[in-house]
ModelCIF file with pLDDT and N, C-alpha, C, O atoms, coordinates in Angstrom:
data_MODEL
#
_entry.id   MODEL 
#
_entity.id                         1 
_entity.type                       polymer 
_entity.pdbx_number_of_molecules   1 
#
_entity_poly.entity_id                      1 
_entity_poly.type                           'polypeptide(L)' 
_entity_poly.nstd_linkage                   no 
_entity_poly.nstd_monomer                   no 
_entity_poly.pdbx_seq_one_letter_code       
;(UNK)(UNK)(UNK)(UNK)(UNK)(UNK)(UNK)(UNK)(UNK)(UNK)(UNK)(UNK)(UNK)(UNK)(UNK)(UNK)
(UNK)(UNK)(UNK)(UNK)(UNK)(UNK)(UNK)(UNK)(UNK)(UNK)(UNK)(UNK)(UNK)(UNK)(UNK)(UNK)
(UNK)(UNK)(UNK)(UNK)(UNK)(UNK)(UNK)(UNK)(UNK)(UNK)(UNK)(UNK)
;
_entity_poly.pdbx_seq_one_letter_code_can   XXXXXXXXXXXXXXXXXXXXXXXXXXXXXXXXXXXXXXXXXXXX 
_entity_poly.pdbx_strand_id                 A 
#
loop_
_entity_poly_seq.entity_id 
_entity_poly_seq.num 
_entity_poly_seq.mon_id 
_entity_poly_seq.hetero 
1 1  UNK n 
1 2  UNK n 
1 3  UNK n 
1 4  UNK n 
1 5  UNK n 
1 6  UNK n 
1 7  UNK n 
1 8  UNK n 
1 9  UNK n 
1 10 UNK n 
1 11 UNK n 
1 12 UNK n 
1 13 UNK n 
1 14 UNK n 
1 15 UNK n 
1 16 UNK n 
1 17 UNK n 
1 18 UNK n 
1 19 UNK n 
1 20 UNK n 
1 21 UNK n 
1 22 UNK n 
1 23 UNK n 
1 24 UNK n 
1 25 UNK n 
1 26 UNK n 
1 27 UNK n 
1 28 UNK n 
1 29 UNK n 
1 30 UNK n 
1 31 UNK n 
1 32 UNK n 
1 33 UNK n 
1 34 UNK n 
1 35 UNK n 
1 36 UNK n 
1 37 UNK n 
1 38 UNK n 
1 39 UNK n 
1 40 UNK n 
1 41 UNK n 
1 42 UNK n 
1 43 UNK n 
1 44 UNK n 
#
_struct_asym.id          A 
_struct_asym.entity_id   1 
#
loop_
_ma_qa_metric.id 
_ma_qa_metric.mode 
_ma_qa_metric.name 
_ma_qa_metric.software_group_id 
_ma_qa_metric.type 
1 global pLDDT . pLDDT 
2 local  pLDDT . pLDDT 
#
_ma_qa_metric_global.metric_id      1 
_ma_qa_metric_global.metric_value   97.91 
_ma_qa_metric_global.model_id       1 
_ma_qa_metric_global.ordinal_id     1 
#
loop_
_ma_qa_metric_local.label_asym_id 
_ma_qa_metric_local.label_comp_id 
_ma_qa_metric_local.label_seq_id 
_ma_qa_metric_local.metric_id 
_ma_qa_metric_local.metric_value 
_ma_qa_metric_local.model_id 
_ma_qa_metric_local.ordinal_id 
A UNK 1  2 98.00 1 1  
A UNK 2  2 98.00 1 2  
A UNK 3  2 98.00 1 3  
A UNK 4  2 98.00 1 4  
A UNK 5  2 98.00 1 5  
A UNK 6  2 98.00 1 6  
A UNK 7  2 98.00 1 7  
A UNK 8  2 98.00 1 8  
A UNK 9  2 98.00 1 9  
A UNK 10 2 98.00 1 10 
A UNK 11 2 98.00 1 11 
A UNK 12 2 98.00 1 12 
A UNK 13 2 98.00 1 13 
A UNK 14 2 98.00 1 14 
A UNK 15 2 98.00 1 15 
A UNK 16 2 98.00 1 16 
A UNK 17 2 98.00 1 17 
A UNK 18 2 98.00 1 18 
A UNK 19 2 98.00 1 19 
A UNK 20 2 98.00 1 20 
A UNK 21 2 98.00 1 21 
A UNK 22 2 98.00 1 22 
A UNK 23 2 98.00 1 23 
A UNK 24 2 98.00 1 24 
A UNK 25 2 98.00 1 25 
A UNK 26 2 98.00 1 26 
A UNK 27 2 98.00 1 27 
A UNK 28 2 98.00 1 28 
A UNK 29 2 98.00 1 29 
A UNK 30 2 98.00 1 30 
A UNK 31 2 98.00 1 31 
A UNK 32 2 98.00 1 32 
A UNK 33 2 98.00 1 33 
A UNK 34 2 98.00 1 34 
A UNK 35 2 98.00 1 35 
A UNK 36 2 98.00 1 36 
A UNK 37 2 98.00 1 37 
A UNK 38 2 98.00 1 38 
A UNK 39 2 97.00 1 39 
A UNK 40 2 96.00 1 40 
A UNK 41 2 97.00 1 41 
A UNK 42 2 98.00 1 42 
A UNK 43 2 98.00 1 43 
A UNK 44 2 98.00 1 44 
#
loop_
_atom_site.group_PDB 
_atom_site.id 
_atom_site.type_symbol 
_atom_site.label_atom_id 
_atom_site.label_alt_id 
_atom_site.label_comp_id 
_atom_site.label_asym_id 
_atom_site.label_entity_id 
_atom_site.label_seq_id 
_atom_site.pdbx_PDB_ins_code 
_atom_site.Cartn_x 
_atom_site.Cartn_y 
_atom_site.Cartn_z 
_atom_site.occupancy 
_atom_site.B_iso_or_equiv 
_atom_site.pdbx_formal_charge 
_atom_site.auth_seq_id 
_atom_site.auth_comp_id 
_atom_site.auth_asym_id 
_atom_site.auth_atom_id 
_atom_site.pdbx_PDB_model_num 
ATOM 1   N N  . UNK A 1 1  ? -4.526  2.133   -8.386 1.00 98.00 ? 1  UNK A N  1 
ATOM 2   C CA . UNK A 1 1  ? -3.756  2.900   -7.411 1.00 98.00 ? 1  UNK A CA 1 
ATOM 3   C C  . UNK A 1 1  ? -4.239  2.744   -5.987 1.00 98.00 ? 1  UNK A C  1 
ATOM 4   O O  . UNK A 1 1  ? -3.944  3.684   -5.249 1.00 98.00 ? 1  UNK A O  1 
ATOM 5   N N  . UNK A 1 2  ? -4.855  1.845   -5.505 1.00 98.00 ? 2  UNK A N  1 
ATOM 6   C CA . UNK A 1 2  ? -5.318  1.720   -4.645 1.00 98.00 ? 2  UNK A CA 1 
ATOM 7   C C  . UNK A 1 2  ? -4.576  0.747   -3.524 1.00 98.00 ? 2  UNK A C  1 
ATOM 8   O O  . UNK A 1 2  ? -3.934  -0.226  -3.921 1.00 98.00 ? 2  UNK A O  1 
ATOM 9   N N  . UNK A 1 3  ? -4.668  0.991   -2.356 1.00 98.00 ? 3  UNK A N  1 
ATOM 10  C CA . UNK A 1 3  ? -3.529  0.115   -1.530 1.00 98.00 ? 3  UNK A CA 1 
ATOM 11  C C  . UNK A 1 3  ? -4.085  -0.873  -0.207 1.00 98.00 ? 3  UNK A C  1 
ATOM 12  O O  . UNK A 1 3  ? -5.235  -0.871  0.233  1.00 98.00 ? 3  UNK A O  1 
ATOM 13  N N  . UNK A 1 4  ? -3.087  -1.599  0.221  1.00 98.00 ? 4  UNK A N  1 
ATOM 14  C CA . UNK A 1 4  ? -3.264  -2.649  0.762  1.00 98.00 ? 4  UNK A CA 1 
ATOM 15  C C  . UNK A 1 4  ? -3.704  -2.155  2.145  1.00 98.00 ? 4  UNK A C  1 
ATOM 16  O O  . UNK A 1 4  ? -4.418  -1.165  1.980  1.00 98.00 ? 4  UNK A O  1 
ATOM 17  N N  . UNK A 1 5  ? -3.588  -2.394  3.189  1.00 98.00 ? 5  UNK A N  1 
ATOM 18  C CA . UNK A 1 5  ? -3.545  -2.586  4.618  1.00 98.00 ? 5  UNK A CA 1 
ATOM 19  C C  . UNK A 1 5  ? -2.979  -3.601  5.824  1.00 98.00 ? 5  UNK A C  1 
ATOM 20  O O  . UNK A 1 5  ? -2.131  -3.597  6.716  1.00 98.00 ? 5  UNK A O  1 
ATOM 21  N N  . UNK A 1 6  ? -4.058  -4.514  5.234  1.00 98.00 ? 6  UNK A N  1 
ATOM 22  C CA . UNK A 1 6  ? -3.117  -5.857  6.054  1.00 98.00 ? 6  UNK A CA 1 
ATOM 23  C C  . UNK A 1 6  ? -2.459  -6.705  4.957  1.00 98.00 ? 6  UNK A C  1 
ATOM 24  O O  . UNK A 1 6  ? -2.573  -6.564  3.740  1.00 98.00 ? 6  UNK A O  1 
ATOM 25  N N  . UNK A 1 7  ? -1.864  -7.465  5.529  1.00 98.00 ? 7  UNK A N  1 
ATOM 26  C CA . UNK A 1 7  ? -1.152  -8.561  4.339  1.00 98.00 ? 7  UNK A CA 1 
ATOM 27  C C  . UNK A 1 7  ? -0.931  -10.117 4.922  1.00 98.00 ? 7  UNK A C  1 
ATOM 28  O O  . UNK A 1 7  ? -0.018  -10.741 5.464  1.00 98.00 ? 7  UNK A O  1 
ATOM 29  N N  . UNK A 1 8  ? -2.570  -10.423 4.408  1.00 98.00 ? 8  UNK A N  1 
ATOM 30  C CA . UNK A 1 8  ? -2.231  -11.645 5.251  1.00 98.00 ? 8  UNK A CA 1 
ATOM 31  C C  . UNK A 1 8  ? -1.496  -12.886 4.699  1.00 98.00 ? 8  UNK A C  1 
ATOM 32  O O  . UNK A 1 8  ? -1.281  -13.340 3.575  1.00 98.00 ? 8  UNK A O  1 
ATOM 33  N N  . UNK A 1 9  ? -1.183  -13.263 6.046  1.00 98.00 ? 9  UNK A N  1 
ATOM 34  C CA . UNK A 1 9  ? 0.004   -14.440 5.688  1.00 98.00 ? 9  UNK A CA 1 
ATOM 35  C C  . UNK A 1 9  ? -0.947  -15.958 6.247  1.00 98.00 ? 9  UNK A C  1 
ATOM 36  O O  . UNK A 1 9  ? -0.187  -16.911 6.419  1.00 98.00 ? 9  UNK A O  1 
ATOM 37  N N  . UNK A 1 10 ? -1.653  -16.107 6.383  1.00 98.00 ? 10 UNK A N  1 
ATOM 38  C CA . UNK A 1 10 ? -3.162  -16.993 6.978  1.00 98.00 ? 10 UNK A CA 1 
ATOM 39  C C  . UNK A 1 10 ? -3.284  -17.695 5.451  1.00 98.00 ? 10 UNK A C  1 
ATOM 40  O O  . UNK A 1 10 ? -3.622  -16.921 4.555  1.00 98.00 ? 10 UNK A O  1 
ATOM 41  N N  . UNK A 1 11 ? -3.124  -18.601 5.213  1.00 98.00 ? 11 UNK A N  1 
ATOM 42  C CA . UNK A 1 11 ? -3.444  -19.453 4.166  1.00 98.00 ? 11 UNK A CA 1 
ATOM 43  C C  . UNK A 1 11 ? -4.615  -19.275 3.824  1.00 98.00 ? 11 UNK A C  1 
ATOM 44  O O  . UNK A 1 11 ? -5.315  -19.001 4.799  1.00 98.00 ? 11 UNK A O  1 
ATOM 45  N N  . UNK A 1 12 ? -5.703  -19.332 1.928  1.00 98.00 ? 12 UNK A N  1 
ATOM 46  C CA . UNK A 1 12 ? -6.772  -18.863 1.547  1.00 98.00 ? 12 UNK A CA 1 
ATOM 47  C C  . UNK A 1 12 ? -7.459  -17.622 1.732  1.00 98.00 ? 12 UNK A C  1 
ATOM 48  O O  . UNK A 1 12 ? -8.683  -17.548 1.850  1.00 98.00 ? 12 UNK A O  1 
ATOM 49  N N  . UNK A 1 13 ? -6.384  -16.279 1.766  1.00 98.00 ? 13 UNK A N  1 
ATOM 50  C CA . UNK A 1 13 ? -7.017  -15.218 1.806  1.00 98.00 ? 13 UNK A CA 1 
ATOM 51  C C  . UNK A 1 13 ? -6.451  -14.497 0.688  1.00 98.00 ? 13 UNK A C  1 
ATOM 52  O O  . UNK A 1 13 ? -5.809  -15.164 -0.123 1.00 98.00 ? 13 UNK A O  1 
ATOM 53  N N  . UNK A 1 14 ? -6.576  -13.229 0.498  1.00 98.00 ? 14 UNK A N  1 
ATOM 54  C CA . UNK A 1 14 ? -6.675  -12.467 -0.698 1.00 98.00 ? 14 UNK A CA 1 
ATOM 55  C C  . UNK A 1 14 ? -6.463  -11.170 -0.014 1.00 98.00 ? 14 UNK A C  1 
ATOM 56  O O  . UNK A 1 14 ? -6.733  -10.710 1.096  1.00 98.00 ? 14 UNK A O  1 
ATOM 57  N N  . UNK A 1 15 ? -5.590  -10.546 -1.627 1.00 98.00 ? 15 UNK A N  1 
ATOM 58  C CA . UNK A 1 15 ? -5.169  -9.223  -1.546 1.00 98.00 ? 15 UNK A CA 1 
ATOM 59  C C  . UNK A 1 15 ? -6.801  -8.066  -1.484 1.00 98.00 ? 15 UNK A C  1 
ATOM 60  O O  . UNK A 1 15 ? -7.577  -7.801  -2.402 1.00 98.00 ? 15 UNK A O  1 
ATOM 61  N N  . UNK A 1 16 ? -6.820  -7.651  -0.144 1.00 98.00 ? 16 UNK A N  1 
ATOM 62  C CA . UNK A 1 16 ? -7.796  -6.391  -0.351 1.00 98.00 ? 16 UNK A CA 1 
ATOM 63  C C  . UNK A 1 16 ? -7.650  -4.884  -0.185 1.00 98.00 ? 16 UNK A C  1 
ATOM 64  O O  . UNK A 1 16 ? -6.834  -4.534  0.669  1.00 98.00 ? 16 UNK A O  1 
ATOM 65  N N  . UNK A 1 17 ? -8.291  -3.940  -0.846 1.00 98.00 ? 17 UNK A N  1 
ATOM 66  C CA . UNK A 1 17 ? -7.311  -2.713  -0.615 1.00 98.00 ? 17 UNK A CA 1 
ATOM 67  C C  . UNK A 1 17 ? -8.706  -1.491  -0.556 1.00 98.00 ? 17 UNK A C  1 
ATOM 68  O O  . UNK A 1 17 ? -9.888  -1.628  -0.872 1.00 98.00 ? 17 UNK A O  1 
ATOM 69  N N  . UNK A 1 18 ? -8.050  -0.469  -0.084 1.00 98.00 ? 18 UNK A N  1 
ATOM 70  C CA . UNK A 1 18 ? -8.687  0.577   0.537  1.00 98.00 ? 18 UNK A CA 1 
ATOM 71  C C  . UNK A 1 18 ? -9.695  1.300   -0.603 1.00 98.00 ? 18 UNK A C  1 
ATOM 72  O O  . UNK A 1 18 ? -9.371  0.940   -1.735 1.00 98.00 ? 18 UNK A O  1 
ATOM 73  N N  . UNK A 1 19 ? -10.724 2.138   -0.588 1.00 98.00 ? 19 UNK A N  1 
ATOM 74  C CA . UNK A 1 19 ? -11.393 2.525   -1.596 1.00 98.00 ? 19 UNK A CA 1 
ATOM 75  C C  . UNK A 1 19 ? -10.754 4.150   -2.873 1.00 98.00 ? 19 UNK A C  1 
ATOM 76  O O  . UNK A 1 19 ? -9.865  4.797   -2.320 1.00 98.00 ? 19 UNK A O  1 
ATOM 77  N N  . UNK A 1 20 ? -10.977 4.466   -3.701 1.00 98.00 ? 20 UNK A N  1 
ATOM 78  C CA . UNK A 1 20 ? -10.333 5.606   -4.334 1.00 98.00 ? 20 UNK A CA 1 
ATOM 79  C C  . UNK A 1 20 ? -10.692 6.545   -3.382 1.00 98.00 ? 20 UNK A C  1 
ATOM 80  O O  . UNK A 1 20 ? -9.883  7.424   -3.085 1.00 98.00 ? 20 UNK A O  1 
ATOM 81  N N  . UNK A 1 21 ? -12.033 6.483   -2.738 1.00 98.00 ? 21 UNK A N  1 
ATOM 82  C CA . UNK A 1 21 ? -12.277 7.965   -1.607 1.00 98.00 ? 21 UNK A CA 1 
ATOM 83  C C  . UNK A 1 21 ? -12.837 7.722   -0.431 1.00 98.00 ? 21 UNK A C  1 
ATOM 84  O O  . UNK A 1 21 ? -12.822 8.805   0.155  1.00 98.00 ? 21 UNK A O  1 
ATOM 85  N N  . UNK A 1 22 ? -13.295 6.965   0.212  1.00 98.00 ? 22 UNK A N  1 
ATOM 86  C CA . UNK A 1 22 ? -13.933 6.723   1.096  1.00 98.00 ? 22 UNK A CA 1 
ATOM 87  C C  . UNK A 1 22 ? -13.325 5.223   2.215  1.00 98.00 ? 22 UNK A C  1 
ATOM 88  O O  . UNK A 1 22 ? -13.765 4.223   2.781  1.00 98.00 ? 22 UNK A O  1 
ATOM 89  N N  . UNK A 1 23 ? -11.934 6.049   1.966  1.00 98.00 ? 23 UNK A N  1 
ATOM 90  C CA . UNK A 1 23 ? -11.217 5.163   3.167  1.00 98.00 ? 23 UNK A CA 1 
ATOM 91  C C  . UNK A 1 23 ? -9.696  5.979   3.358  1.00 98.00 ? 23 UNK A C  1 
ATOM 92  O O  . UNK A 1 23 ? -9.728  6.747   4.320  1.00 98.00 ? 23 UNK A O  1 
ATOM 93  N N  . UNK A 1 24 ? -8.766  5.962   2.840  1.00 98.00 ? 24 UNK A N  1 
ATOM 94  C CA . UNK A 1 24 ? -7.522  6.759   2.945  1.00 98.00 ? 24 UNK A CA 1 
ATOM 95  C C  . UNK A 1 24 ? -6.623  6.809   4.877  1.00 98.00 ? 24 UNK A C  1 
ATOM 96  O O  . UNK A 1 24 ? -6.176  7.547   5.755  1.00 98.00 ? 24 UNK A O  1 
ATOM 97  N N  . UNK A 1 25 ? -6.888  5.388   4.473  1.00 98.00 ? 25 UNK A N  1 
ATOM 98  C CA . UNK A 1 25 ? -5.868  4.857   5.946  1.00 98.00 ? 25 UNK A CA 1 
ATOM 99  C C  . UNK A 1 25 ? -4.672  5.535   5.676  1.00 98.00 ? 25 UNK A C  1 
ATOM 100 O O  . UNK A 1 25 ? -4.438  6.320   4.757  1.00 98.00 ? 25 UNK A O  1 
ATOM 101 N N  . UNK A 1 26 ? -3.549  4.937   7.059  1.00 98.00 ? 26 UNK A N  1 
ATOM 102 C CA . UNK A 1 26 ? -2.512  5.359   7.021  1.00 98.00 ? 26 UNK A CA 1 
ATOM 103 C C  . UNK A 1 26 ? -1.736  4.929   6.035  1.00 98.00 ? 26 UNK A C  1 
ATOM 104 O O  . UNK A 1 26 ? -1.041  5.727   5.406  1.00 98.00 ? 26 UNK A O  1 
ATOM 105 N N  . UNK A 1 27 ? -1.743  3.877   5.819  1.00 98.00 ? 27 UNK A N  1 
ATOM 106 C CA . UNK A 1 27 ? -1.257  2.676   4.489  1.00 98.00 ? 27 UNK A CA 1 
ATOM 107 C C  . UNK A 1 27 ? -1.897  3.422   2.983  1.00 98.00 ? 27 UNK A C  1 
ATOM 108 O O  . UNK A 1 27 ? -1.496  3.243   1.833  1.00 98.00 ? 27 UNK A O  1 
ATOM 109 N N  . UNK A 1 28 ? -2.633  3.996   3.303  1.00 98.00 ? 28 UNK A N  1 
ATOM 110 C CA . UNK A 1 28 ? -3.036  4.848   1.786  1.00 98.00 ? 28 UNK A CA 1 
ATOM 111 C C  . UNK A 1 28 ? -1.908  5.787   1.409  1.00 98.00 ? 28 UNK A C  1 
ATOM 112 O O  . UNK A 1 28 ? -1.439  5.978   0.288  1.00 98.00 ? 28 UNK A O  1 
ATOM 113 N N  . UNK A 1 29 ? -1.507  6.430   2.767  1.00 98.00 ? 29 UNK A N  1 
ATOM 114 C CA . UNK A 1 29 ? -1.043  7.413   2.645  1.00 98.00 ? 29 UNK A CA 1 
ATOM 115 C C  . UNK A 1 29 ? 0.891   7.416   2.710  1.00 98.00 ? 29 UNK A C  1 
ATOM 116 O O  . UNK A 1 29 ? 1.659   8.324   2.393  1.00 98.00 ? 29 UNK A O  1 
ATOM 117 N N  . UNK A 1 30 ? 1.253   5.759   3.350  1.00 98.00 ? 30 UNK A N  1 
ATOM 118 C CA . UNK A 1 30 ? 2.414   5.657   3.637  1.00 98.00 ? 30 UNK A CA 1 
ATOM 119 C C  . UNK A 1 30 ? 2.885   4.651   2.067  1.00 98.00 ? 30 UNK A C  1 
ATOM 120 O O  . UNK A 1 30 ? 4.006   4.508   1.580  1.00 98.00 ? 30 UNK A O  1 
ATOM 121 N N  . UNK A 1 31 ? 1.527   4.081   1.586  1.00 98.00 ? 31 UNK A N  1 
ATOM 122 C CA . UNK A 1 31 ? 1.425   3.687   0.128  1.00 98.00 ? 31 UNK A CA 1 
ATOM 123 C C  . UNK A 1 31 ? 2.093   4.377   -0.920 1.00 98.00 ? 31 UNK A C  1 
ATOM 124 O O  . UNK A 1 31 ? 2.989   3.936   -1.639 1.00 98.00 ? 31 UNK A O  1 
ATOM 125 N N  . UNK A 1 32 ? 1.327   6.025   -0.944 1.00 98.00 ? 32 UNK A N  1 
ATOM 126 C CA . UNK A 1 32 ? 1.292   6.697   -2.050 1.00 98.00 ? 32 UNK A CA 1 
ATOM 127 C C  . UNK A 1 32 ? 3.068   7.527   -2.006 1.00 98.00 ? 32 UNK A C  1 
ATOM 128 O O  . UNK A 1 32 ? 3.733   8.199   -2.794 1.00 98.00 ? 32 UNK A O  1 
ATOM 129 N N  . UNK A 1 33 ? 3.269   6.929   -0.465 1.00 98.00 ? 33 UNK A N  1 
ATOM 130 C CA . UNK A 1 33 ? 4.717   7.993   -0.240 1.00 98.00 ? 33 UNK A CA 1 
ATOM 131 C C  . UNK A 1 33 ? 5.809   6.749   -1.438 1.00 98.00 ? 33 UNK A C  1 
ATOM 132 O O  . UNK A 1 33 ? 6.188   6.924   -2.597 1.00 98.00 ? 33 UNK A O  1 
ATOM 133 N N  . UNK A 1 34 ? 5.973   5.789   -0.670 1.00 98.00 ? 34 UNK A N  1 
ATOM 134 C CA . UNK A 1 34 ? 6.501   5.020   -1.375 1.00 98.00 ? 34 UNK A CA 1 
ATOM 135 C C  . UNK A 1 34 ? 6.737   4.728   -2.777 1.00 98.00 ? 34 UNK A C  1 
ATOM 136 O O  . UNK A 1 34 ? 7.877   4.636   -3.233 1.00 98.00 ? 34 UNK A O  1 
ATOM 137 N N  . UNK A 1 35 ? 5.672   4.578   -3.479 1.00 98.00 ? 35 UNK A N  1 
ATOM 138 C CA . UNK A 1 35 ? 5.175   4.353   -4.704 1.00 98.00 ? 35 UNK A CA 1 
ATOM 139 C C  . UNK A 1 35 ? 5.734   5.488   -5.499 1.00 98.00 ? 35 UNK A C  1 
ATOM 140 O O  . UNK A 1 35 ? 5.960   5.395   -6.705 1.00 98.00 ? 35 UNK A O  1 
ATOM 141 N N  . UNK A 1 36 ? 5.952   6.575   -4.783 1.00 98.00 ? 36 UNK A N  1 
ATOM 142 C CA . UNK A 1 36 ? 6.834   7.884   -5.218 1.00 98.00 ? 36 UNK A CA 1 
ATOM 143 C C  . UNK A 1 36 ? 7.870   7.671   -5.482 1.00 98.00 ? 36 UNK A C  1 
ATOM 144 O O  . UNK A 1 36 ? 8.298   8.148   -6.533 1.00 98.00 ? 36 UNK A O  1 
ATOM 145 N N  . UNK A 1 37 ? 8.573   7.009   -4.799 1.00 98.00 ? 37 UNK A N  1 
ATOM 146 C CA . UNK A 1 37 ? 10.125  7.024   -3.887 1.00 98.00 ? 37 UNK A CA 1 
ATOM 147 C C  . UNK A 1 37 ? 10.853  5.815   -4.367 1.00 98.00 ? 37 UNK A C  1 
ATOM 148 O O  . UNK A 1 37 ? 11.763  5.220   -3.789 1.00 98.00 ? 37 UNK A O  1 
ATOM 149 N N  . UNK A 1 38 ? 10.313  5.553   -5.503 1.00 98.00 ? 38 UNK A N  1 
ATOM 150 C CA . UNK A 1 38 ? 10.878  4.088   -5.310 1.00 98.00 ? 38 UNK A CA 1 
ATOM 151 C C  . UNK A 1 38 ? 12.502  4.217   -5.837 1.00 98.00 ? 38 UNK A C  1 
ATOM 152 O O  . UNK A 1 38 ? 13.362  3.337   -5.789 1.00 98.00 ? 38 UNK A O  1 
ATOM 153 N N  . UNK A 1 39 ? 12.626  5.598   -6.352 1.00 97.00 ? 39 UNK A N  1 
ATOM 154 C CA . UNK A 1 39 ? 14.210  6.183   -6.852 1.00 97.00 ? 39 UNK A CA 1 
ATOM 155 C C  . UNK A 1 39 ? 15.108  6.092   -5.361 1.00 97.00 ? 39 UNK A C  1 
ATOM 156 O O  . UNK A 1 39 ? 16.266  6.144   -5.774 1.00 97.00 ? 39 UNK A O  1 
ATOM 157 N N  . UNK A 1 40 ? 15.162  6.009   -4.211 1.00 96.00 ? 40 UNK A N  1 
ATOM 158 C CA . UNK A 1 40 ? 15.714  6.961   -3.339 1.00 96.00 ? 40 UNK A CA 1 
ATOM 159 C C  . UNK A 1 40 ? 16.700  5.859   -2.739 1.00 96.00 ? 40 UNK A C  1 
ATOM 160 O O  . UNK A 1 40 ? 17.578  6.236   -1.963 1.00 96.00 ? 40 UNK A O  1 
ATOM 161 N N  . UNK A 1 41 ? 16.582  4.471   -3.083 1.00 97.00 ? 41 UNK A N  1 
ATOM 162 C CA . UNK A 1 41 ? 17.886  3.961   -2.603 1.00 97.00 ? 41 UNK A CA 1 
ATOM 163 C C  . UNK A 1 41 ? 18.008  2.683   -3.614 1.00 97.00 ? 41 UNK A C  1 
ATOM 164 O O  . UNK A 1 41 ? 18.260  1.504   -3.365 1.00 97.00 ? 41 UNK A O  1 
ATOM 165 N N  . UNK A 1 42 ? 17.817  3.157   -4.486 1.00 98.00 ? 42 UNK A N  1 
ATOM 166 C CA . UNK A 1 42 ? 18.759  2.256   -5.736 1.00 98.00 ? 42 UNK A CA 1 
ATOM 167 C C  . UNK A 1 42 ? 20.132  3.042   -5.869 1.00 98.00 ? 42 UNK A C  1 
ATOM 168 O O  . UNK A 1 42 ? 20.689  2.201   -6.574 1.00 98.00 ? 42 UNK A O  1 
ATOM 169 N N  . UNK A 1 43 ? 20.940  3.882   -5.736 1.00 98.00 ? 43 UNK A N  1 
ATOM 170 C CA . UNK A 1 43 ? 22.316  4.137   -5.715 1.00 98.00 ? 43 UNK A CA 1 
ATOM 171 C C  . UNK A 1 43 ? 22.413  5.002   -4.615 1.00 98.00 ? 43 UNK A C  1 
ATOM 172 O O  . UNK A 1 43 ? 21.410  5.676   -4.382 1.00 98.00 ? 43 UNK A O  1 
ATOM 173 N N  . UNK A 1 44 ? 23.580  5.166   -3.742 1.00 98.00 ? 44 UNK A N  1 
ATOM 174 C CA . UNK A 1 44 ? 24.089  5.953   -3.244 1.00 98.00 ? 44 UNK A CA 1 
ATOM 175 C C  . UNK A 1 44 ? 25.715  6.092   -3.457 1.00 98.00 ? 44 UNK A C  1 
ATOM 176 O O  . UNK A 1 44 ? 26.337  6.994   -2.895 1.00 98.00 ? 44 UNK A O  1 
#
C-alpha cells in the first residue's frame, strides 16, 4: 500500500515509493484518495 512520488520517465530507473510511516507526502495522501475512488467515473 505504499505509493509513488515521482515517476520517472529517464531511461534505467525504478519504481520507488514512500515509507508505511515515516514519510506520508502529498502523493501518499492524493494516492490513498484515489485508490478509494476508483468507482467514481466508470458510469455516469
Amino acid at each position: 500500500g505504499l505509493k509513488q512520488y515521482f515517476f520517472p520517465l529517464a531511461a534505467g530507473y525504478w519504481r520507488s515509493y514512500g515509507s508505511a510511516e515515516d514519510s506520508f507526502w502529498c502523493c501518499t495522501g492524493t494516492g490513498a484518495e484515489d485508490f478509494a475512488k476508483f468507482g467514481d467515473s466508470i458510469y455516469f
